[in-house]
N, C-alpha and C. Protein backbone atom coordinates (compact mmCIF):
# COMPACT_ATOMS: atom_id res chain seq x y z
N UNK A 1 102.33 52.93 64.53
CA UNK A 1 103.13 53.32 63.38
C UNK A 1 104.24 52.31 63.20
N UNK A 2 104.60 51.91 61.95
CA UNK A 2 105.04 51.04 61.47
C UNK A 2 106.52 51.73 60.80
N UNK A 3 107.81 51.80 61.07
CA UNK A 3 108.72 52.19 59.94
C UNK A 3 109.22 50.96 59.16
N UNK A 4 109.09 51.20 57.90
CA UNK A 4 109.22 50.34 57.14
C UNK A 4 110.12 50.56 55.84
N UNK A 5 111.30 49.84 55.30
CA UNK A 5 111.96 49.77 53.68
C UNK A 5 110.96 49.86 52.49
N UNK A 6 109.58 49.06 52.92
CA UNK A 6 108.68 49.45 51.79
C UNK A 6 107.85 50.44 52.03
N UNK A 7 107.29 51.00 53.10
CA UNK A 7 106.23 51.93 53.52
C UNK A 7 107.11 53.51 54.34
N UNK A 8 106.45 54.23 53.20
CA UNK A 8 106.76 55.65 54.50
C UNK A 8 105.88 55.81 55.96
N UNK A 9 106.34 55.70 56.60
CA UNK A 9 106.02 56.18 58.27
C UNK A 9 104.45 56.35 57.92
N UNK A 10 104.34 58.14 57.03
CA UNK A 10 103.05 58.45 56.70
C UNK A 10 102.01 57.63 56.08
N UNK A 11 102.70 56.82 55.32
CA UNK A 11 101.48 55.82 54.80
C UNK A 11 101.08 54.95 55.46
N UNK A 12 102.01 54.15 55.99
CA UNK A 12 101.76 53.33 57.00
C UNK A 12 100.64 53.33 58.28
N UNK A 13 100.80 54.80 59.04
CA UNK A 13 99.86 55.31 59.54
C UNK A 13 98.28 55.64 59.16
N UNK A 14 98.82 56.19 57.85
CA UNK A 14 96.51 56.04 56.75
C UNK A 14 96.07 54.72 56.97
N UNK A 15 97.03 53.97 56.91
CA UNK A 15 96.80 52.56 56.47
C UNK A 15 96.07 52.01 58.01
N UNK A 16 96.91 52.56 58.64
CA UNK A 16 96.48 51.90 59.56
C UNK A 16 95.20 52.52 60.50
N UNK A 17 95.23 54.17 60.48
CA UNK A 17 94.35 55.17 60.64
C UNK A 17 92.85 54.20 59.94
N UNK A 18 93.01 53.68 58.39
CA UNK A 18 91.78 53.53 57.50
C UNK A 18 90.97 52.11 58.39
N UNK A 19 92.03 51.12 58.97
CA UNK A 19 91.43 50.12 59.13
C UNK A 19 91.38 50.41 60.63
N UNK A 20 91.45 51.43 61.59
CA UNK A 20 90.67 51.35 62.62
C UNK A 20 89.24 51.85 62.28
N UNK A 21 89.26 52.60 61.09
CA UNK A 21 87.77 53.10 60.82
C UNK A 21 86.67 52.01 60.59
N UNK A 22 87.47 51.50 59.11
CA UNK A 22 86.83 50.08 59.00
C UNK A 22 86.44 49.07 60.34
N UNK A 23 87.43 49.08 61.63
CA UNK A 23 87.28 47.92 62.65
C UNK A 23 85.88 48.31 63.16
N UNK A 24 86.04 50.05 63.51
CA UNK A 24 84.65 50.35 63.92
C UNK A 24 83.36 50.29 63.64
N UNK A 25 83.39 49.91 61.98
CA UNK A 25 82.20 50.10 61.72
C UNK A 25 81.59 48.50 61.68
N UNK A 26 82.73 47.58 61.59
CA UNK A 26 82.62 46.43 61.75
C UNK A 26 82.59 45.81 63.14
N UNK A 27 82.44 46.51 64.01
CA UNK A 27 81.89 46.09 65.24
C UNK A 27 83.38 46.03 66.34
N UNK A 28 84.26 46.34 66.00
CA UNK A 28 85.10 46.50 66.46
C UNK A 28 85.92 47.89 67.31
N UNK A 29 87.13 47.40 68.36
CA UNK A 29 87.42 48.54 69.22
C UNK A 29 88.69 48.95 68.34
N UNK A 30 88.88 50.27 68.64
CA UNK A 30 90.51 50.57 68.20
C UNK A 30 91.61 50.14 68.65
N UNK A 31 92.43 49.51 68.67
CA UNK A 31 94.00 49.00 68.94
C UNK A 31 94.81 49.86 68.86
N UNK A 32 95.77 49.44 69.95
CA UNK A 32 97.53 50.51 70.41
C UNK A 32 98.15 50.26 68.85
N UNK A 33 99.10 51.21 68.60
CA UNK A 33 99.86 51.60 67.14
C UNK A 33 101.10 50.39 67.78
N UNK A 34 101.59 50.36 67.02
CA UNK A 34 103.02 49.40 66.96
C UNK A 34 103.91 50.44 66.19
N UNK A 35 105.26 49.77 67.28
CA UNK A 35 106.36 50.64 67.32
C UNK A 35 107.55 49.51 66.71
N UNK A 36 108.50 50.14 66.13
CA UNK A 36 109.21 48.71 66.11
C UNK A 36 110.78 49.85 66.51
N UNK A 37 111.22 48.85 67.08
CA UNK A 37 112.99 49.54 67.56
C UNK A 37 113.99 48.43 68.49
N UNK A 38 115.06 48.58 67.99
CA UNK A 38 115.86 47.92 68.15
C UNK A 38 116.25 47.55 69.96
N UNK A 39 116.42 46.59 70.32
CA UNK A 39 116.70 46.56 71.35
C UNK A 39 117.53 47.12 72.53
N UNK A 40 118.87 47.51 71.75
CA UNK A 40 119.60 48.23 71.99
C UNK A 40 119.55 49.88 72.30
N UNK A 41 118.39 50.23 71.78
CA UNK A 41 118.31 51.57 71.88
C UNK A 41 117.82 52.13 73.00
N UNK A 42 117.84 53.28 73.58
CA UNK A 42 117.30 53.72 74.33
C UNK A 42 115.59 53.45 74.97
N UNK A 43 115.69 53.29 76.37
CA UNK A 43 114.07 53.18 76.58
C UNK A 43 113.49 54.83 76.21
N UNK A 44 112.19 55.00 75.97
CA UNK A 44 111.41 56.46 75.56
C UNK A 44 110.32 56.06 76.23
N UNK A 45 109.48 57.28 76.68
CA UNK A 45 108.58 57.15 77.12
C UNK A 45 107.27 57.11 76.16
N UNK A 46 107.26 56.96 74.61
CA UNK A 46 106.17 56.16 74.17
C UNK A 46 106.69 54.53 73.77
N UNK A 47 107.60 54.33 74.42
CA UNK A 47 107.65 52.46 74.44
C UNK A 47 106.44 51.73 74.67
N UNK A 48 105.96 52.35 75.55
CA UNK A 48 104.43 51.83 76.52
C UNK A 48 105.08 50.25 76.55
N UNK A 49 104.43 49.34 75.96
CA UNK A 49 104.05 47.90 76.06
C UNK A 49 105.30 47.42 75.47
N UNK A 50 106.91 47.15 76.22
CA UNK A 50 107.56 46.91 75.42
C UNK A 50 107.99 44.81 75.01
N UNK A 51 108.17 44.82 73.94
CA UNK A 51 108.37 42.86 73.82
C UNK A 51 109.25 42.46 73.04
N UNK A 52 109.81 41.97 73.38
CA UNK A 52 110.86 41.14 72.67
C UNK A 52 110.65 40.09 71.84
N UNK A 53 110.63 40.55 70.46
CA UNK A 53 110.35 39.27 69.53
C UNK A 53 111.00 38.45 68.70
N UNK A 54 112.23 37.96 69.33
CA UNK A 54 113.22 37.52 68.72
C UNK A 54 113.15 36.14 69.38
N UNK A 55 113.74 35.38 68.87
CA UNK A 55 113.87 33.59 69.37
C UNK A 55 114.46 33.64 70.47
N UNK A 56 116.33 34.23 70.23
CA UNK A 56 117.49 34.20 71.06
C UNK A 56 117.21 35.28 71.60
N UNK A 57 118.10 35.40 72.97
CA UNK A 57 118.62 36.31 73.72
C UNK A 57 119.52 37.52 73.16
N UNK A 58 119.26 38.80 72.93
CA UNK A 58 120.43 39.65 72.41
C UNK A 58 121.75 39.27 72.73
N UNK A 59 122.87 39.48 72.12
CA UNK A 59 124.28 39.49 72.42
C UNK A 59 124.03 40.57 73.43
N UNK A 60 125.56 40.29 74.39
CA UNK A 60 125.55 41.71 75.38
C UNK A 60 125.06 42.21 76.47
N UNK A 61 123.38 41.96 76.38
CA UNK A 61 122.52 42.36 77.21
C UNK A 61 122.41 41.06 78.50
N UNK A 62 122.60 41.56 79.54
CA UNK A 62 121.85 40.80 80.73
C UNK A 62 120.46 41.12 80.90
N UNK A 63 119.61 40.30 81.35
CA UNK A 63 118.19 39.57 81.49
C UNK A 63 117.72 41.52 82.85
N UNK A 64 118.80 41.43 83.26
CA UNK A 64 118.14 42.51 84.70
C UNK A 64 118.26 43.97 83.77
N UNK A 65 119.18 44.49 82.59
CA UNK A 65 118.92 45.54 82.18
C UNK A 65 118.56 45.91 81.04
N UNK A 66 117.30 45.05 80.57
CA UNK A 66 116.57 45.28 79.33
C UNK A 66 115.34 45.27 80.62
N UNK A 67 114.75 46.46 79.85
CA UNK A 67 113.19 47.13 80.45
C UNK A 67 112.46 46.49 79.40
N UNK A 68 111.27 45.43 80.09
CA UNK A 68 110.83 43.96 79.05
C UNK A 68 109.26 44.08 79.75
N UNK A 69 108.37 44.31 78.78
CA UNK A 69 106.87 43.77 79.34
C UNK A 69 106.61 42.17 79.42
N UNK A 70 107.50 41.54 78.25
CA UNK A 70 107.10 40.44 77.67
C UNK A 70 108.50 39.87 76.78
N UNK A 71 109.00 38.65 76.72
CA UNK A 71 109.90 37.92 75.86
C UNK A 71 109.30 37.28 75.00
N UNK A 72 108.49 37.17 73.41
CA UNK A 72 107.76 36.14 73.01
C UNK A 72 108.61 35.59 71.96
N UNK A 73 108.76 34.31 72.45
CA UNK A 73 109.95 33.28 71.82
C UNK A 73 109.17 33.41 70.01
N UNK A 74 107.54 32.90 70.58
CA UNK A 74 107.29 31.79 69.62
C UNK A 74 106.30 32.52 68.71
N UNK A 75 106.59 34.24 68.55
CA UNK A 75 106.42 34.64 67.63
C UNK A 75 107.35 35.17 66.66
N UNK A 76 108.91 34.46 66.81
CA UNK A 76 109.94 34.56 66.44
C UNK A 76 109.65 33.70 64.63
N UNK A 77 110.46 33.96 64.43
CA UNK A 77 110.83 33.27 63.00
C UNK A 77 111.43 31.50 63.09
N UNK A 78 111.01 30.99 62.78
CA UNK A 78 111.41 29.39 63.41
C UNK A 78 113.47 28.94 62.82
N UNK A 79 113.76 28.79 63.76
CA UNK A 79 115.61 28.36 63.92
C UNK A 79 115.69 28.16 62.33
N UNK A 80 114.94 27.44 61.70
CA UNK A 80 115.37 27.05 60.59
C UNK A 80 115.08 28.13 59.19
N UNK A 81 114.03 29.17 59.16
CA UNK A 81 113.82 29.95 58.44
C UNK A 81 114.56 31.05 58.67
N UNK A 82 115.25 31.18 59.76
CA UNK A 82 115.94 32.43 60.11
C UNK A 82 117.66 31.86 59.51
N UNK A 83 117.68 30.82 59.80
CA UNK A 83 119.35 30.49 59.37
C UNK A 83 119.39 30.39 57.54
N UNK A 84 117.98 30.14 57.60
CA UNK A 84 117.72 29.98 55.81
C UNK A 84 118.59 32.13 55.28
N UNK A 85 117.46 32.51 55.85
CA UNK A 85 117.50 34.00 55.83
C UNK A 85 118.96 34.78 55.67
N UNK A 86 119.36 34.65 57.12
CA UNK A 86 120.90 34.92 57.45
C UNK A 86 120.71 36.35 57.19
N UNK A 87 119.70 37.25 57.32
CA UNK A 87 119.66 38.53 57.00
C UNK A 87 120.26 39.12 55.42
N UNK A 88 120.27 37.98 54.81
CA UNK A 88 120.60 39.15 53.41
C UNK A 88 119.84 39.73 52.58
N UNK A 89 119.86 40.57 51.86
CA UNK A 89 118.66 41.81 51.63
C UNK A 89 118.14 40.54 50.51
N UNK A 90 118.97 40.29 49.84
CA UNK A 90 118.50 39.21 48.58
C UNK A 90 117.28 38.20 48.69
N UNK A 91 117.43 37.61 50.13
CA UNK A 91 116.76 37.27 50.22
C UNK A 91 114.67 37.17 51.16
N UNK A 92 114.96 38.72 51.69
CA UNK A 92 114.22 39.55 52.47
C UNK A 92 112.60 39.05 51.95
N UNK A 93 112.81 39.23 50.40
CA UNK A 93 110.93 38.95 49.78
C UNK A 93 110.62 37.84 50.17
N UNK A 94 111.14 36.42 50.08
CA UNK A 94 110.82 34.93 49.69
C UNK A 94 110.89 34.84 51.77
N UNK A 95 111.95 34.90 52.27
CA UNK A 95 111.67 35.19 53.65
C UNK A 95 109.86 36.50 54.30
N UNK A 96 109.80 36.57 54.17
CA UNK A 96 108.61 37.92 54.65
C UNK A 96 107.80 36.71 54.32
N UNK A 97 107.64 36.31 53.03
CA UNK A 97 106.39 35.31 52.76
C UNK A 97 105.98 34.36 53.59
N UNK A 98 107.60 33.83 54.03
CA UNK A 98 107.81 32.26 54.45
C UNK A 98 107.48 32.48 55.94
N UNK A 99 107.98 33.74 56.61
CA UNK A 99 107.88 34.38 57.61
C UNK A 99 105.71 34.45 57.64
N UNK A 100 105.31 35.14 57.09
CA UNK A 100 104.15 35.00 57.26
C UNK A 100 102.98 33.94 57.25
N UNK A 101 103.78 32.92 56.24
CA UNK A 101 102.99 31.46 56.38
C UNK A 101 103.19 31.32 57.84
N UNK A 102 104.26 31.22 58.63
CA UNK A 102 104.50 30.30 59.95
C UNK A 102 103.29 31.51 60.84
N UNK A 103 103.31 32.82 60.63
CA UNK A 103 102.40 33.27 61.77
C UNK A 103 101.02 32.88 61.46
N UNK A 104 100.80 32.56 59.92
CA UNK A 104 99.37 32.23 59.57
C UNK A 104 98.81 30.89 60.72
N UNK A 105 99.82 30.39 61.11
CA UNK A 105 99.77 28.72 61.47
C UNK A 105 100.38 28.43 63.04
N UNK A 106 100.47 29.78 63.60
CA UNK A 106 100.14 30.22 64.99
C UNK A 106 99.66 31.58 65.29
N UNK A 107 98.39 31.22 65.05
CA UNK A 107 97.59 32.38 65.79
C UNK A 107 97.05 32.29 67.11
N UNK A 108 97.23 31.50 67.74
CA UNK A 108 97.60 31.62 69.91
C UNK A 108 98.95 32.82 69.80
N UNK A 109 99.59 32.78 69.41
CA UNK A 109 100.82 33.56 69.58
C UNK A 109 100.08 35.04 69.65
N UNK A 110 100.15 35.13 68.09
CA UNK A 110 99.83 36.15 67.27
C UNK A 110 98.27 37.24 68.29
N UNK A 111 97.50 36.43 69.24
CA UNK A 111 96.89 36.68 68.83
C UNK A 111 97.12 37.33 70.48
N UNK A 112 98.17 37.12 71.23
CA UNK A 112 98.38 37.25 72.48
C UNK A 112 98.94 38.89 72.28
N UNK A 113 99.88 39.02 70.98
CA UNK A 113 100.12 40.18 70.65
C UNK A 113 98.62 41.14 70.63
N UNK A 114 97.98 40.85 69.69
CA UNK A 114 96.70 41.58 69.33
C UNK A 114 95.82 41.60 70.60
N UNK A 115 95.97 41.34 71.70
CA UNK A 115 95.53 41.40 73.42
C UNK A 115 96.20 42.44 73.44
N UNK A 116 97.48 42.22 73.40
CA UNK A 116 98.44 43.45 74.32
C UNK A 116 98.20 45.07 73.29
N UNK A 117 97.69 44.98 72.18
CA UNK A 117 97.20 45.94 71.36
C UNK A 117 96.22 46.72 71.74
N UNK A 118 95.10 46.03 72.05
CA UNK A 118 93.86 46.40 72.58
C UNK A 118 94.00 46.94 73.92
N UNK A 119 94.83 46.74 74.55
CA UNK A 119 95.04 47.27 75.90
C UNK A 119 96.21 48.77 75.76
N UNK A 120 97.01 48.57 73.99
CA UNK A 120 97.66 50.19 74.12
C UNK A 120 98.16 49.75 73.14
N UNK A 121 99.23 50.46 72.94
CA UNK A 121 100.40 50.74 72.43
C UNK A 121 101.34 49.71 72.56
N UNK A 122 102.24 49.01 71.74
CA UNK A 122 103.44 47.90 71.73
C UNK A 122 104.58 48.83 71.43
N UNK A 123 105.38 48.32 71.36
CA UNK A 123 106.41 48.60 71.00
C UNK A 123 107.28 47.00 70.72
N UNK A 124 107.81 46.80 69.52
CA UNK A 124 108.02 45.33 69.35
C UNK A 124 109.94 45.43 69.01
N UNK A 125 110.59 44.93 69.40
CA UNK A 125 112.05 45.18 70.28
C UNK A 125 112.54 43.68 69.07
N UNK A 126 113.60 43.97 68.37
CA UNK A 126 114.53 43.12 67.66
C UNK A 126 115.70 43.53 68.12
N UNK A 127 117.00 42.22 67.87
CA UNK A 127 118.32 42.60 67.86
C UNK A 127 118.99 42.67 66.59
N UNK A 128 118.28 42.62 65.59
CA UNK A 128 119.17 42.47 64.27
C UNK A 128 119.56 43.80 63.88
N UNK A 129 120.73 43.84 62.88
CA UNK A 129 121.43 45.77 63.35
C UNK A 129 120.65 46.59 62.14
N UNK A 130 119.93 46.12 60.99
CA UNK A 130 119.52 46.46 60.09
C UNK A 130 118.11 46.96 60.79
N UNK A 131 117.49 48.28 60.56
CA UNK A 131 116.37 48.79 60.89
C UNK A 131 115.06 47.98 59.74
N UNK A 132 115.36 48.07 58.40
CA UNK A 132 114.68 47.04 57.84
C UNK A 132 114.39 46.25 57.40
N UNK A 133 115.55 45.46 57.21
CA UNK A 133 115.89 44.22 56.57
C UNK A 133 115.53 43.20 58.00
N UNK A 134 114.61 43.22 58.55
CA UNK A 134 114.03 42.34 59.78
C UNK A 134 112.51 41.74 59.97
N UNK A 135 112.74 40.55 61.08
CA UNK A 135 111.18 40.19 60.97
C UNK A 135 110.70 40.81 61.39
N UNK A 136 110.82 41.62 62.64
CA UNK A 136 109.43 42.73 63.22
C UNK A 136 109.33 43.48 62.29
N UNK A 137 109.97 44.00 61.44
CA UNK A 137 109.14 45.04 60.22
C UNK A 137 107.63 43.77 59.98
N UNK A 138 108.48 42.83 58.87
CA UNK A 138 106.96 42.11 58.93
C UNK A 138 105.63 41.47 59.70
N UNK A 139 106.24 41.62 60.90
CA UNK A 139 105.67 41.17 62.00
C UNK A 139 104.45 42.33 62.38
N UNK A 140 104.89 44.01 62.63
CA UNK A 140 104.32 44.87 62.51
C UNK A 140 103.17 44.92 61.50
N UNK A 141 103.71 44.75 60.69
CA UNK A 141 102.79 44.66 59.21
C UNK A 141 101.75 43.68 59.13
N UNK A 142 101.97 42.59 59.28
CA UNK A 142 101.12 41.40 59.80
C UNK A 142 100.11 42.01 60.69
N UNK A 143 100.48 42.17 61.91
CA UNK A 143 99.55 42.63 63.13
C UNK A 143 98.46 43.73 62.88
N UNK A 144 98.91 44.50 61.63
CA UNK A 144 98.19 45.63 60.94
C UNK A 144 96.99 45.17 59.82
N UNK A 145 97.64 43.88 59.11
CA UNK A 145 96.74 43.35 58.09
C UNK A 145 95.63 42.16 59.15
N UNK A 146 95.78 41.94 59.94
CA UNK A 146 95.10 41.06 60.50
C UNK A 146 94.48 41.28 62.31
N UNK A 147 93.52 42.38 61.69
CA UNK A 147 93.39 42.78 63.25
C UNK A 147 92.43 41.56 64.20
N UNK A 148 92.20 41.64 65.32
CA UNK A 148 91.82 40.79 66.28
C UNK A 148 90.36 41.75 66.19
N UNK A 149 89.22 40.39 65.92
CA UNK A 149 88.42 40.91 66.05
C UNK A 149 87.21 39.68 65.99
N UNK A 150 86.42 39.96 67.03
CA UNK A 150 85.40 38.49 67.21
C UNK A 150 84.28 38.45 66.22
């Protein structure tokens, strides 16, 4: 499950409910749901698979008390599209796009995520303070439109 500024929770879920149907009939296994939540927040016990998908290091946090399956740098947003960004809502559409060309053009990354899927549940961990004005929203979304499949 995906929470999203453009998608309700519930839709998000059909959506994603429809294309495990589709994976199956296309020869494919079902994949773990994606979670997205802020770093800062509390660990829960459906975190399952938790990763850090941010470039930098959170403010604040030391390395020994973040509960981390995984740090993945380099499915981050690249130094220069993120400073483009600067988080303002204004510019959120033209970013998501620009954001999705760069994952189109690493799929080793992308696709290390869609491993850790197949094995459960993610949970994908940002520090930015906005719940949706962020790349793991699109990142989630991505991982949903482009399942792993041989």
């Amino acid at each position: 499950m995906v929470a999203s500024d453009h998608l309700s929770d519930a839709r998000v879920e059909a959506r994603a409910d429809a294309r495990a149907v589709a994976d199956q009939r296309n020869g494919c296994t079902r994949i773990g749901t994606i979670r997205i939540k802020r770093i800062y927040d509390p660990v829960e016990d459906g975190d399952c698979q938790r990763v850090l998908v941010d470039r930098l290091w959170p403010r604040g946090l030391k390395r020994g008390q973040v509960s981390l399956h995984l740090w993945l740098k380099d499915i981050a947003p690249s130094a220069a599209l993120r400073t483009w960004f600067g988080h303002r809502a204004e510019n959120f559409a033209d970013f998501a796009e620009r954001y999705r060309t760069e994952l189109d053009a690493n799929p080793t990354v992308v696709a290390k995520l869609q491993t850790m899927r197949s094995g459960g549940d993610i949970t994908l961990l940002y520090a930015a303070r906005d719940p949706h004005i962020n790349h793991a929203t699109i990142l989630a979304d991505y991982l949903l439109a482009h399942p792993s499949c041989a």
